[in-house]
N, C-alpha and C. Protein backbone atom coordinates (compact mmCIF):
# COMPACT_ATOMS: atom_id res chain seq x y z
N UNK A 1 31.48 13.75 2.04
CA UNK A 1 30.38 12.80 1.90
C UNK A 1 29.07 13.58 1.85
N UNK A 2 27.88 13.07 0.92
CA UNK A 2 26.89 13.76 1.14
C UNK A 2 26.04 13.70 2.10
N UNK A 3 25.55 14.62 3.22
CA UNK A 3 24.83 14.89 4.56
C UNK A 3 24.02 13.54 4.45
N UNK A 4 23.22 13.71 3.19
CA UNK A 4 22.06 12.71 3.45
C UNK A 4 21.70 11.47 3.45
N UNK A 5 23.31 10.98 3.01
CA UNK A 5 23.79 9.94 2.75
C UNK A 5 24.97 9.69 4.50
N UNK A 6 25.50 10.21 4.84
CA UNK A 6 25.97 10.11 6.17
C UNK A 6 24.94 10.08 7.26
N UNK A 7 23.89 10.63 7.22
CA UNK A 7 22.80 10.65 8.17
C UNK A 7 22.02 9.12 8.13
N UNK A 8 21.82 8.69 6.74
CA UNK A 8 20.80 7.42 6.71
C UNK A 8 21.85 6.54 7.19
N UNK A 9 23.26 6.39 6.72
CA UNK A 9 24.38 5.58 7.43
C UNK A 9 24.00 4.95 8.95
N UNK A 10 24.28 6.20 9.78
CA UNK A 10 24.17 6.49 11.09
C UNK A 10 22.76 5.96 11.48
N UNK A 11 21.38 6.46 11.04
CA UNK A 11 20.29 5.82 11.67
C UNK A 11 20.32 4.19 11.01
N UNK A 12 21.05 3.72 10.10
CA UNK A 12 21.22 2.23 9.93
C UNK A 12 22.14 1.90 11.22
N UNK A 13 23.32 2.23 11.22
CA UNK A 13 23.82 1.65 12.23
C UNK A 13 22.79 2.00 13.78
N UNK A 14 21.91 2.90 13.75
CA UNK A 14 21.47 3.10 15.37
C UNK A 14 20.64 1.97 15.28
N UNK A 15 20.02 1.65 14.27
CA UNK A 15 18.60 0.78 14.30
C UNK A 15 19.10 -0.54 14.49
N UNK A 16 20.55 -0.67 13.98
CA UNK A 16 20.94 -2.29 14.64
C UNK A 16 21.67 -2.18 15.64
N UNK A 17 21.63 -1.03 16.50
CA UNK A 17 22.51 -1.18 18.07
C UNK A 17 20.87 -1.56 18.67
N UNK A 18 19.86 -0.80 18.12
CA UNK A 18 18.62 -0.88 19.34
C UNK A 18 18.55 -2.52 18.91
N UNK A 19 18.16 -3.08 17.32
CA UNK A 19 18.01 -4.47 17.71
C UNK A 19 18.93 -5.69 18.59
N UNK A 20 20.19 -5.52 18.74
CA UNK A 20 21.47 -5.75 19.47
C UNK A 20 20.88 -5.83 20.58
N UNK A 21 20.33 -4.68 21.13
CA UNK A 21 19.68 -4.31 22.41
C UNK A 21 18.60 -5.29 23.07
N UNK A 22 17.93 -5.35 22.21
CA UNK A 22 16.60 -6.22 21.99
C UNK A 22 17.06 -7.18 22.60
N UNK A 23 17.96 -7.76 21.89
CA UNK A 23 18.70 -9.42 22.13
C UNK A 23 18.65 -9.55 23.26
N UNK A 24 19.58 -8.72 23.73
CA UNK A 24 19.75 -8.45 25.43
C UNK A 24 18.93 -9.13 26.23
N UNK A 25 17.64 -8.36 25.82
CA UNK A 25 16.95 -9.05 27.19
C UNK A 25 16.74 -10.13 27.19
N UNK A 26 16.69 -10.91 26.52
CA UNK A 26 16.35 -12.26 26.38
C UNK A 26 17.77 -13.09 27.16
N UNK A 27 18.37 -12.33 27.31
CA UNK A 27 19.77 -12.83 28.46
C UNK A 27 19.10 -13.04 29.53
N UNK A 28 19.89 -14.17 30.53
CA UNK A 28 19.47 -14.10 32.11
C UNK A 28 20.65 -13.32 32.84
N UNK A 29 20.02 -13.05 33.40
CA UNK A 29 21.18 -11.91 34.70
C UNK A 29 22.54 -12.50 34.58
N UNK A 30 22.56 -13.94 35.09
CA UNK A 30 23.90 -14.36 34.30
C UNK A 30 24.81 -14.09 33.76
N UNK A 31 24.17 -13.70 32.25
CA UNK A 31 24.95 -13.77 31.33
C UNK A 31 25.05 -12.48 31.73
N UNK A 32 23.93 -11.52 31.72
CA UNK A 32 24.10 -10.17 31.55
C UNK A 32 25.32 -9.75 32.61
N UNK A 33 25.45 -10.48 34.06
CA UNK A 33 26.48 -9.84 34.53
C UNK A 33 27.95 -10.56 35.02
N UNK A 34 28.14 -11.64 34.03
CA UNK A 34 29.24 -12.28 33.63
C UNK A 34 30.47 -11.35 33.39
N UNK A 35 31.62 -11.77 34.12
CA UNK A 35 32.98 -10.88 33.31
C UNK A 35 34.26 -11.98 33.79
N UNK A 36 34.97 -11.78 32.30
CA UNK A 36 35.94 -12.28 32.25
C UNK A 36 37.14 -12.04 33.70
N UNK A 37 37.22 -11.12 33.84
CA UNK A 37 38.08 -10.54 35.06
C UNK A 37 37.69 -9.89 36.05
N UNK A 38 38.28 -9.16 37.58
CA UNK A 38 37.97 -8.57 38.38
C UNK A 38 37.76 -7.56 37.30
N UNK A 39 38.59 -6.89 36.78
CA UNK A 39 38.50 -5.11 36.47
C UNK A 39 37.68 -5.10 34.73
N UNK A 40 37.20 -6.32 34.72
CA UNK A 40 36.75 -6.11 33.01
C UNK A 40 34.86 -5.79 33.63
N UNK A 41 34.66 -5.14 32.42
CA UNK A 41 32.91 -4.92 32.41
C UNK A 41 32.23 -5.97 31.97
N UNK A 42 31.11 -6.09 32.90
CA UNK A 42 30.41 -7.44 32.35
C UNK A 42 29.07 -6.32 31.07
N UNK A 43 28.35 -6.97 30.44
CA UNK A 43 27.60 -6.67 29.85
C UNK A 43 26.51 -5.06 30.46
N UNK A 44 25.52 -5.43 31.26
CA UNK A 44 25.23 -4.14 32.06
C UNK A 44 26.22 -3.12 32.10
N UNK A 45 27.44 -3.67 32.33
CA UNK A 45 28.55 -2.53 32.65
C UNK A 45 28.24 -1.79 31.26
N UNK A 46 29.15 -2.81 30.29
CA UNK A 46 29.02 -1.89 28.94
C UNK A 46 27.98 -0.98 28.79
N UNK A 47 26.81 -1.20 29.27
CA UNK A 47 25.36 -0.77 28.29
C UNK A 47 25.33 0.85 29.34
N UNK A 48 25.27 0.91 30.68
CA UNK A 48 25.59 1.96 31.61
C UNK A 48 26.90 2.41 30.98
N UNK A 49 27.99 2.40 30.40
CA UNK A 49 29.04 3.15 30.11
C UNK A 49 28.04 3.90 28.95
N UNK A 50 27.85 3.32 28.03
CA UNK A 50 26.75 4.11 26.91
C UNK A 50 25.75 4.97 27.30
N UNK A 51 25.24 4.45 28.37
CA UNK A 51 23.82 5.25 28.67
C UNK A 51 24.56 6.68 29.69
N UNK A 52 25.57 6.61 30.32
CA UNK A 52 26.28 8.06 30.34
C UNK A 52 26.73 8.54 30.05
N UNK A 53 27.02 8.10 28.85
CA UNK A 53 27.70 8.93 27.48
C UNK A 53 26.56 9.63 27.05
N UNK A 54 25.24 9.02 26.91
CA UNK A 54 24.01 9.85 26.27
C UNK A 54 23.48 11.00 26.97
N UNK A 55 23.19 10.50 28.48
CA UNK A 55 22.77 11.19 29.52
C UNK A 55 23.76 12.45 29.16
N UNK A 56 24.89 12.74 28.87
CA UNK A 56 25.67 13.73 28.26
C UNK A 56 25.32 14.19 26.52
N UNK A 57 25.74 13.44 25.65
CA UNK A 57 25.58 13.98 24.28
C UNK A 57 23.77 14.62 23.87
N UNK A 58 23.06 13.67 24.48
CA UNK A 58 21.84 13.56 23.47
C UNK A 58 21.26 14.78 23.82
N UNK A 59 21.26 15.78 25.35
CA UNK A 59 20.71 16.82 25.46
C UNK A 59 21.29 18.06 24.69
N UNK A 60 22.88 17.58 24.54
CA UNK A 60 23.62 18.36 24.12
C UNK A 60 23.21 18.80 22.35
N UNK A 61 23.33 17.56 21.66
CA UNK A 61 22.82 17.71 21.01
C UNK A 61 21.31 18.37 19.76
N UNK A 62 20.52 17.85 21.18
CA UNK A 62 18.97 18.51 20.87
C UNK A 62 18.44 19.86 21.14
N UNK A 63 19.85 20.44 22.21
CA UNK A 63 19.67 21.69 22.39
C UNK A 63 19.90 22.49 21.34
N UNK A 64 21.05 21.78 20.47
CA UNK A 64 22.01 22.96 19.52
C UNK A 64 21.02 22.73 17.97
N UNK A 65 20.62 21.19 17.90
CA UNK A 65 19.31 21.31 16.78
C UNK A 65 18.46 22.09 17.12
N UNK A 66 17.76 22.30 18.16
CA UNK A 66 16.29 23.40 18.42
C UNK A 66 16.97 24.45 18.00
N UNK A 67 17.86 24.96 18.74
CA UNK A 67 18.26 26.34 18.91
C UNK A 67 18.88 26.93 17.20
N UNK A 68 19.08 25.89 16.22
CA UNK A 68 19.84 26.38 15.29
C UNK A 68 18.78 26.77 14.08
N UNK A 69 19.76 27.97 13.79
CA UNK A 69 19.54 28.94 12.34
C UNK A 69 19.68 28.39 11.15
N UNK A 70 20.42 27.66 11.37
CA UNK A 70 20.94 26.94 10.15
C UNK A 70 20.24 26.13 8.96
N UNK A 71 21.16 26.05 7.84
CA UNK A 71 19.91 25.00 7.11
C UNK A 71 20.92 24.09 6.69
N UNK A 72 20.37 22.66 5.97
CA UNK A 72 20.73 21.75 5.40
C UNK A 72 21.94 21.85 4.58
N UNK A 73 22.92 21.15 4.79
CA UNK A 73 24.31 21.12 3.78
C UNK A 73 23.85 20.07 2.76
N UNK A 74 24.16 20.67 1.91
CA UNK A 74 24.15 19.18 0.52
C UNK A 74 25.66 18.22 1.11
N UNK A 75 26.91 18.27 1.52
CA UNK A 75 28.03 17.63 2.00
C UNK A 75 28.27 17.74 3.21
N UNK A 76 29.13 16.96 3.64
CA UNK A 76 29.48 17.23 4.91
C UNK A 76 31.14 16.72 4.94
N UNK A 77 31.90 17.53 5.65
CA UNK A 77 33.57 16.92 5.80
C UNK A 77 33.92 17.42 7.07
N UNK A 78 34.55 16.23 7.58
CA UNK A 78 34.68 16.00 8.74
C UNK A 78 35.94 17.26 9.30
N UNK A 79 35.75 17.70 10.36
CA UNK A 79 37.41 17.95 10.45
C UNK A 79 38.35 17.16 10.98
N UNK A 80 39.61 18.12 11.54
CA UNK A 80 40.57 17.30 11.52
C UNK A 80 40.67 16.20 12.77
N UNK A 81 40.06 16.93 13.49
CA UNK A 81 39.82 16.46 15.34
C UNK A 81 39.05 15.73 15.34
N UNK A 82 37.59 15.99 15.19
CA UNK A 82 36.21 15.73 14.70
C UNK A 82 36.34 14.20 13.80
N UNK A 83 36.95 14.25 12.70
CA UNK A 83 37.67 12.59 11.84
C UNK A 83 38.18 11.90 12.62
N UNK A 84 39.28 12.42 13.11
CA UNK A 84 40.19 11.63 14.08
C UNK A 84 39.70 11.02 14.99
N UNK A 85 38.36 11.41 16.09
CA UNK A 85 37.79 11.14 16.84
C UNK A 85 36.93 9.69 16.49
N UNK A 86 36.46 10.71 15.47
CA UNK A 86 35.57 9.74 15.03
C UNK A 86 35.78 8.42 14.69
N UNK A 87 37.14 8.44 13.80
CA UNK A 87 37.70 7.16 13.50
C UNK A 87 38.48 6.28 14.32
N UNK A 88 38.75 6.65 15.38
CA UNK A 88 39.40 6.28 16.75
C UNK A 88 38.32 5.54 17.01
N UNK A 89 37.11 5.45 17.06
CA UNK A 89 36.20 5.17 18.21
C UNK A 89 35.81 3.59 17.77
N UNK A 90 35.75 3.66 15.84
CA UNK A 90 35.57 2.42 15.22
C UNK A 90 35.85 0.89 15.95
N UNK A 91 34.67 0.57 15.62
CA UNK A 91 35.58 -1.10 16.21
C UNK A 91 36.49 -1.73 15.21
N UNK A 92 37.09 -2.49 16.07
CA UNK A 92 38.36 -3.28 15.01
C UNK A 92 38.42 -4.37 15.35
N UNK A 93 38.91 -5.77 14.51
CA UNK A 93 39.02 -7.07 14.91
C UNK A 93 39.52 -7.38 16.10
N UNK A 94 40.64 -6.72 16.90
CA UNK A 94 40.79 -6.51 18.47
C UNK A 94 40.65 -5.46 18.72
N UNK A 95 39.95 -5.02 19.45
CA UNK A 95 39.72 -4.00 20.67
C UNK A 95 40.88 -3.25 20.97
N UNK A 96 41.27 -2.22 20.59
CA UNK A 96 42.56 -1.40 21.46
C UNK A 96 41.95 -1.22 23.05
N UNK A 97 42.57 -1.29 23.88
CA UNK A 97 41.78 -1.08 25.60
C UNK A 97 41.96 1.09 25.45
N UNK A 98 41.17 1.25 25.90
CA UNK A 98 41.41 2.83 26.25
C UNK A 98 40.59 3.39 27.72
N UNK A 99 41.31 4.07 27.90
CA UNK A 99 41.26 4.21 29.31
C UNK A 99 39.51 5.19 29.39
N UNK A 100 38.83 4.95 30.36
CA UNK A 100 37.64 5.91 30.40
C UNK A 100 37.69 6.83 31.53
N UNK A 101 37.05 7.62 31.57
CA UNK A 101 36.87 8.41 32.90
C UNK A 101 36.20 8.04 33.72
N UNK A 102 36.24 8.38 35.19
CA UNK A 102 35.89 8.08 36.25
C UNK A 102 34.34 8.24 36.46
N UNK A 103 33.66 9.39 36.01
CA UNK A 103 32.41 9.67 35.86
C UNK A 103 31.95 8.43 34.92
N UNK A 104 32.74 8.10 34.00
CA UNK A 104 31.35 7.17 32.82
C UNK A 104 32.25 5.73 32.95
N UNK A 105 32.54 5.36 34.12
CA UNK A 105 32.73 4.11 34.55
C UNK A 105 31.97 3.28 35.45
N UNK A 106 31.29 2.60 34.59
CA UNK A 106 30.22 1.75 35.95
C UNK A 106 30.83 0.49 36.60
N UNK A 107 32.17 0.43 36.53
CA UNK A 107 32.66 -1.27 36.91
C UNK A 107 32.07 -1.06 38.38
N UNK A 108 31.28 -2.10 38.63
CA UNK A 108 30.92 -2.61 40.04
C UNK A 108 29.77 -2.13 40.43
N UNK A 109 29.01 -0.70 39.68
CA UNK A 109 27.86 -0.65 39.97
C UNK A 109 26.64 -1.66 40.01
N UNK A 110 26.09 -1.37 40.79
CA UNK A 110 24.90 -2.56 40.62
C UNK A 110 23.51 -1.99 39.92
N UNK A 111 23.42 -2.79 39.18
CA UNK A 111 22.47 -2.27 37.63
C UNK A 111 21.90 -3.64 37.50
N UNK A 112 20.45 -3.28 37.00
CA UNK A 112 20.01 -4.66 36.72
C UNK A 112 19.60 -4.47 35.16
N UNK A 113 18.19 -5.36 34.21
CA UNK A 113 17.93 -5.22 33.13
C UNK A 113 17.38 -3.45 32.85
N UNK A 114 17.20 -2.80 33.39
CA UNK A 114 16.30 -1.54 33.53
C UNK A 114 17.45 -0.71 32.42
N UNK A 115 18.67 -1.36 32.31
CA UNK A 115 19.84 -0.31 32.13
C UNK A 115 19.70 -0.78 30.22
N UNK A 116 18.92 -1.98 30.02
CA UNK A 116 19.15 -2.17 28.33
C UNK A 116 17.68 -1.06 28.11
N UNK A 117 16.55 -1.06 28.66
CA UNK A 117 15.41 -0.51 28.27
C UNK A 117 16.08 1.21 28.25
N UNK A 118 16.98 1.33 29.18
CA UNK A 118 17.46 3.02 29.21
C UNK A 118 18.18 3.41 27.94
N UNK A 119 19.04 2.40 27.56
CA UNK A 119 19.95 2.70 26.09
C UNK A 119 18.63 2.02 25.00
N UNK A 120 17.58 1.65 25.14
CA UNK A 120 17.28 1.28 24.01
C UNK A 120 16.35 3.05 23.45
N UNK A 121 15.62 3.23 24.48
CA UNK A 121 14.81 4.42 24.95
C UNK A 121 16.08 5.77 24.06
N UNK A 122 16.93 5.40 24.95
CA UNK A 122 18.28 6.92 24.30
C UNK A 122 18.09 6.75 22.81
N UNK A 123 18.25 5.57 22.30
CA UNK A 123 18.69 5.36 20.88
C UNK A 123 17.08 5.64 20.24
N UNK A 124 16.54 5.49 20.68
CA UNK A 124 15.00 6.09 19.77
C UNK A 124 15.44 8.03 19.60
N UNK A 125 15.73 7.79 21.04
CA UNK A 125 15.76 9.64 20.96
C UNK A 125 16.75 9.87 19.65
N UNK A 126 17.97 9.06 19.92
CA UNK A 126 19.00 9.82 18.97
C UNK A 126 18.27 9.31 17.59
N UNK A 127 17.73 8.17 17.20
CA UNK A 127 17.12 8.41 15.96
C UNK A 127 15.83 9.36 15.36
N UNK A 128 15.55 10.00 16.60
CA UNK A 128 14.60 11.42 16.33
C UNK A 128 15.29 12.70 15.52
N UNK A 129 16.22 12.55 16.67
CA UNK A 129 17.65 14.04 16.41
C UNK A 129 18.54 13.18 15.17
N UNK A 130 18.76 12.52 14.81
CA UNK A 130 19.38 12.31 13.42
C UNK A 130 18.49 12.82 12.49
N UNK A 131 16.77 12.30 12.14
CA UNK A 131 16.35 12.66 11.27
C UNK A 131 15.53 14.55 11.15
N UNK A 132 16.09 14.65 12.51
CA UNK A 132 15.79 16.15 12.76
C UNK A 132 17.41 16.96 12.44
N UNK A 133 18.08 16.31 12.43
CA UNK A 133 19.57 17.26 11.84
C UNK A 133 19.80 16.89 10.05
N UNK A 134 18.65 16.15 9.52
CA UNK A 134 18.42 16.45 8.31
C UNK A 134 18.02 17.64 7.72
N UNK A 135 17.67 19.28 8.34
CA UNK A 135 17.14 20.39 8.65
C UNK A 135 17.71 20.96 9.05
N UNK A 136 19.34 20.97 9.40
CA UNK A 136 20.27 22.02 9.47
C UNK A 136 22.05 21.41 9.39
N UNK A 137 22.83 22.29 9.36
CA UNK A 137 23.94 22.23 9.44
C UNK A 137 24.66 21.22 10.11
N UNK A 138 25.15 20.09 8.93
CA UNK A 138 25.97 19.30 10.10
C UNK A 138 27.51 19.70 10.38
N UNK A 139 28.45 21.08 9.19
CA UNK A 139 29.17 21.11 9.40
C UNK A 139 29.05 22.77 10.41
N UNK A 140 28.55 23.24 10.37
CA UNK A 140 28.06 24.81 10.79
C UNK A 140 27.49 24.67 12.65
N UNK A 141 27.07 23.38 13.17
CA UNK A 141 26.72 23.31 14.16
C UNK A 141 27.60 22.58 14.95
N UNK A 142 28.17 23.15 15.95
CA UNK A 142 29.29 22.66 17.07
C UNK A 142 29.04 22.15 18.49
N UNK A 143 29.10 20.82 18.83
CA UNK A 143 28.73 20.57 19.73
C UNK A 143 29.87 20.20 20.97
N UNK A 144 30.02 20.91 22.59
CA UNK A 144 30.97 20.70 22.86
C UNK A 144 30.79 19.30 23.48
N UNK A 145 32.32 18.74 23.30
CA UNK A 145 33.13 17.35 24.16
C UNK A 145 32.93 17.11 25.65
N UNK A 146 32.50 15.80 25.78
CA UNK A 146 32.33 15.14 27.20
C UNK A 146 34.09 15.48 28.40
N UNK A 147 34.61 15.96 27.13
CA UNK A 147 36.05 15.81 27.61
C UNK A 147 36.38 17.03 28.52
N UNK A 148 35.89 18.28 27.33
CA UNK A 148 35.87 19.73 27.46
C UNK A 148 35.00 20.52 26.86
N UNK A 149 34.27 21.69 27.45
CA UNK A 149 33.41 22.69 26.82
C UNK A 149 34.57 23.22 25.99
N UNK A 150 35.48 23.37 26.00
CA UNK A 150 36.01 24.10 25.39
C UNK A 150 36.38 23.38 23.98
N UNK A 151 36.48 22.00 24.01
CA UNK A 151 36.20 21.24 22.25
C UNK A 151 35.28 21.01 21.87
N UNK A 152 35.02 21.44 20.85
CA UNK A 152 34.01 21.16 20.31
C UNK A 152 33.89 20.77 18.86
N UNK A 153 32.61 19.79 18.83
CA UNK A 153 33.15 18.94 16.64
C UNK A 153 32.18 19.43 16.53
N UNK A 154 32.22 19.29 15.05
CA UNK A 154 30.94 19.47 14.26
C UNK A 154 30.09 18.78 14.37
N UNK A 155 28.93 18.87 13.90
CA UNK A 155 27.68 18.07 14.43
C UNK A 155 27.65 16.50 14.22
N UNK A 156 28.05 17.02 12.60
CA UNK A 156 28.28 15.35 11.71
C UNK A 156 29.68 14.46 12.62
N UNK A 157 30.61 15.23 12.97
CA UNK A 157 31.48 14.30 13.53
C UNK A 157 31.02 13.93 15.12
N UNK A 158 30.50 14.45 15.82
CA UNK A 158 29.58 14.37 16.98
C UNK A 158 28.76 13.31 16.77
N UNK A 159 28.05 13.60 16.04
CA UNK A 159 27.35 11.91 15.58
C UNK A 159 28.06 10.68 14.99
N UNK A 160 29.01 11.06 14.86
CA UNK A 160 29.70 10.07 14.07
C UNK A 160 30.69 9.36 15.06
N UNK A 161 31.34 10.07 15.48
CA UNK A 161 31.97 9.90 17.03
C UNK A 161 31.00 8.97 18.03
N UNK A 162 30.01 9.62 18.53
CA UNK A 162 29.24 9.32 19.41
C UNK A 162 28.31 7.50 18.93
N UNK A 163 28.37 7.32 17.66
CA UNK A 163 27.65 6.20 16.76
C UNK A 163 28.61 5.63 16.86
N UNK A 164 30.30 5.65 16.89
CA UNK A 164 31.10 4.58 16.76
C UNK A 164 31.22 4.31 18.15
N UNK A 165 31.17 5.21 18.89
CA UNK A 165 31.59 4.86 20.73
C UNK A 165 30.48 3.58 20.77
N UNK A 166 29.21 3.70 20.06
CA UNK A 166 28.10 2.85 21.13
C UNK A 166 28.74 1.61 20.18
N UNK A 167 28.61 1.23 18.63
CA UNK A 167 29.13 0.18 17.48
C UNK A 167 30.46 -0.53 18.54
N UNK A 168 31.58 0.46 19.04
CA UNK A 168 32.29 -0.59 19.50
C UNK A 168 32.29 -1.24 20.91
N UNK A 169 31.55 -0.56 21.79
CA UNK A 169 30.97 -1.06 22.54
C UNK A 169 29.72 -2.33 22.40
N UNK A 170 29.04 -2.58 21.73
CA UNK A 170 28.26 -3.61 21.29
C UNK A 170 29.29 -4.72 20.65
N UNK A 171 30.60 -3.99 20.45
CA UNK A 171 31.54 -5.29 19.31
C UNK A 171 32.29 -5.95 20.89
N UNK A 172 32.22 -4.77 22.11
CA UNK A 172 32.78 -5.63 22.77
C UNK A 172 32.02 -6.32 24.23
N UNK A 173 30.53 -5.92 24.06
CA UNK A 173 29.58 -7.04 24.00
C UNK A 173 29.54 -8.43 23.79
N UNK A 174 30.07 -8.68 22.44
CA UNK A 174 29.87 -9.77 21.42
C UNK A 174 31.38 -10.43 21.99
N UNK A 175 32.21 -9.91 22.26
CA UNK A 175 33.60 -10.46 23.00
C UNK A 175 32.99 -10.84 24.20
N UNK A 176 32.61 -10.64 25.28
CA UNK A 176 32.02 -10.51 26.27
C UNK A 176 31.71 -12.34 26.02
N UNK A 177 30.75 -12.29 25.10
CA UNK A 177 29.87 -13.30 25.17
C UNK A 177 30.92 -14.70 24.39
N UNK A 178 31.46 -14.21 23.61
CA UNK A 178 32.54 -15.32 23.45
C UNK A 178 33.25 -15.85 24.15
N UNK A 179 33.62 -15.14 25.23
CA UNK A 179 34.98 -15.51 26.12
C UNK A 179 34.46 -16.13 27.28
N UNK A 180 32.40 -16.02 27.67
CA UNK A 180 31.84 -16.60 28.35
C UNK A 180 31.44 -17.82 27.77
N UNK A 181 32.04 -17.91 26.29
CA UNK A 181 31.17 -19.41 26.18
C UNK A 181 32.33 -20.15 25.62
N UNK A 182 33.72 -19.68 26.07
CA UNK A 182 34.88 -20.43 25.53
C UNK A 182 35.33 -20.97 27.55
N UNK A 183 34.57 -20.37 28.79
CA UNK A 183 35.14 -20.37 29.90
C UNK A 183 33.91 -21.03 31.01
N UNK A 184 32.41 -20.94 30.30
CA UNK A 184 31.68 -21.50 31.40
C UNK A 184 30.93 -22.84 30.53
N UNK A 185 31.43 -24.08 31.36
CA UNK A 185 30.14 -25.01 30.94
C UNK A 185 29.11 -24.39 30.13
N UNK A 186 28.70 -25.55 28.99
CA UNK A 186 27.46 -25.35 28.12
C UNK A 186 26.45 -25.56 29.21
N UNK A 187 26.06 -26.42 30.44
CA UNK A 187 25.34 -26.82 31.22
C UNK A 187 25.09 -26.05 32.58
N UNK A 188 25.82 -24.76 32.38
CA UNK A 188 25.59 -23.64 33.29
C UNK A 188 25.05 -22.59 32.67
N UNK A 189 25.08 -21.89 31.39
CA UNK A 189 24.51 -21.20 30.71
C UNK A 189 22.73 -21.74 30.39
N UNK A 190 22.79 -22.87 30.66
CA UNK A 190 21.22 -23.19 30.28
C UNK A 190 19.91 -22.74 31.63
């Protein structure tokens, strides 16, 4: 795919997670901390699972843009790990459940609205560092995994990865909010 055409992709999809975001607040606590089950995430939950995913990628990221030699690819191709990842992360008409780690699990934390202004704030940053990795290597720059220093994707799949984690998290947002308005009175939501 061509870089510059995968990059504007990505800041389209960031610019409608921040408006997504937006929405948010206009929720009452309520809604925001509504959940279908004991062990499911209510909304806040979701948005704190994202915002420590960033608190991880986005420094990671901005370190390896400053620091790099590199210049601009006319293409970019994913690898094999790096694709795979990436395309794993996609949302789909149901949700596959996947298990998270213990560090970037907020079930039960107590979080109030402060936590949509934190992911909206991240996502400005990452639309800085997208149009700043227009200026070097997206296949030449390696960024390591939340998983392991020792994996590491390419930049473009790093972003690409990291853009589908937040997309299906917002898709299961939007579940969130369905299953609260298929289970609570119209006359309690008001």
């Amino acid at each position: 795919m061509q870089s510059e055409k995968l990059i504007q992709l990505l800041i389209d999809q960031t610019r409608d997670s921040i408006n997504q975001a937006e929405k948010l607040k206009n929720d009452d606590i309520q809604t925001l901390t509504w959940r279908e089950a004991a062990t499911s995430w209510n909304i806040l939950e979701c948005m704190e699972h994202l915002n420590l995913y960033s608190d991880y990628y986005l420094p990671q990221i901005k370190d390896k843009i400053k620091n790099s030699k590199t210049s601009s690819d006319t293409h970019f191709k994913s690898g094999f790990l790096g694709g795979y990842f990436a395309k794993s992360m996609l949302p789909k008409e149901k949700l596959n459940k996947m298990k998270t780690f213990k560090d970037k699990n907020p079930l039960n934390s107590k979080l109030d609205r402060s936590v949509i202004d934190t992911f909206i704030n991240q996502q400005v940053e990452l639309l800085t560092l997208l149009e700043q990795a227009k200026n070097v290597s997206l296949n030449r720059i390696k960024i390591p995994t939340s998983i392991s220093g020792l994996l590491r994707l390419k930049l473009g799949d790093t972003f690409q990865f990291f853009i589908h984690h937040i997309l299906r998290h917002l898709k299961q947002i939007d579940t969130i909010k369905e299953a609260m308005k298929k289970t609570v009175p119209v006359h309690e939501l008001s």
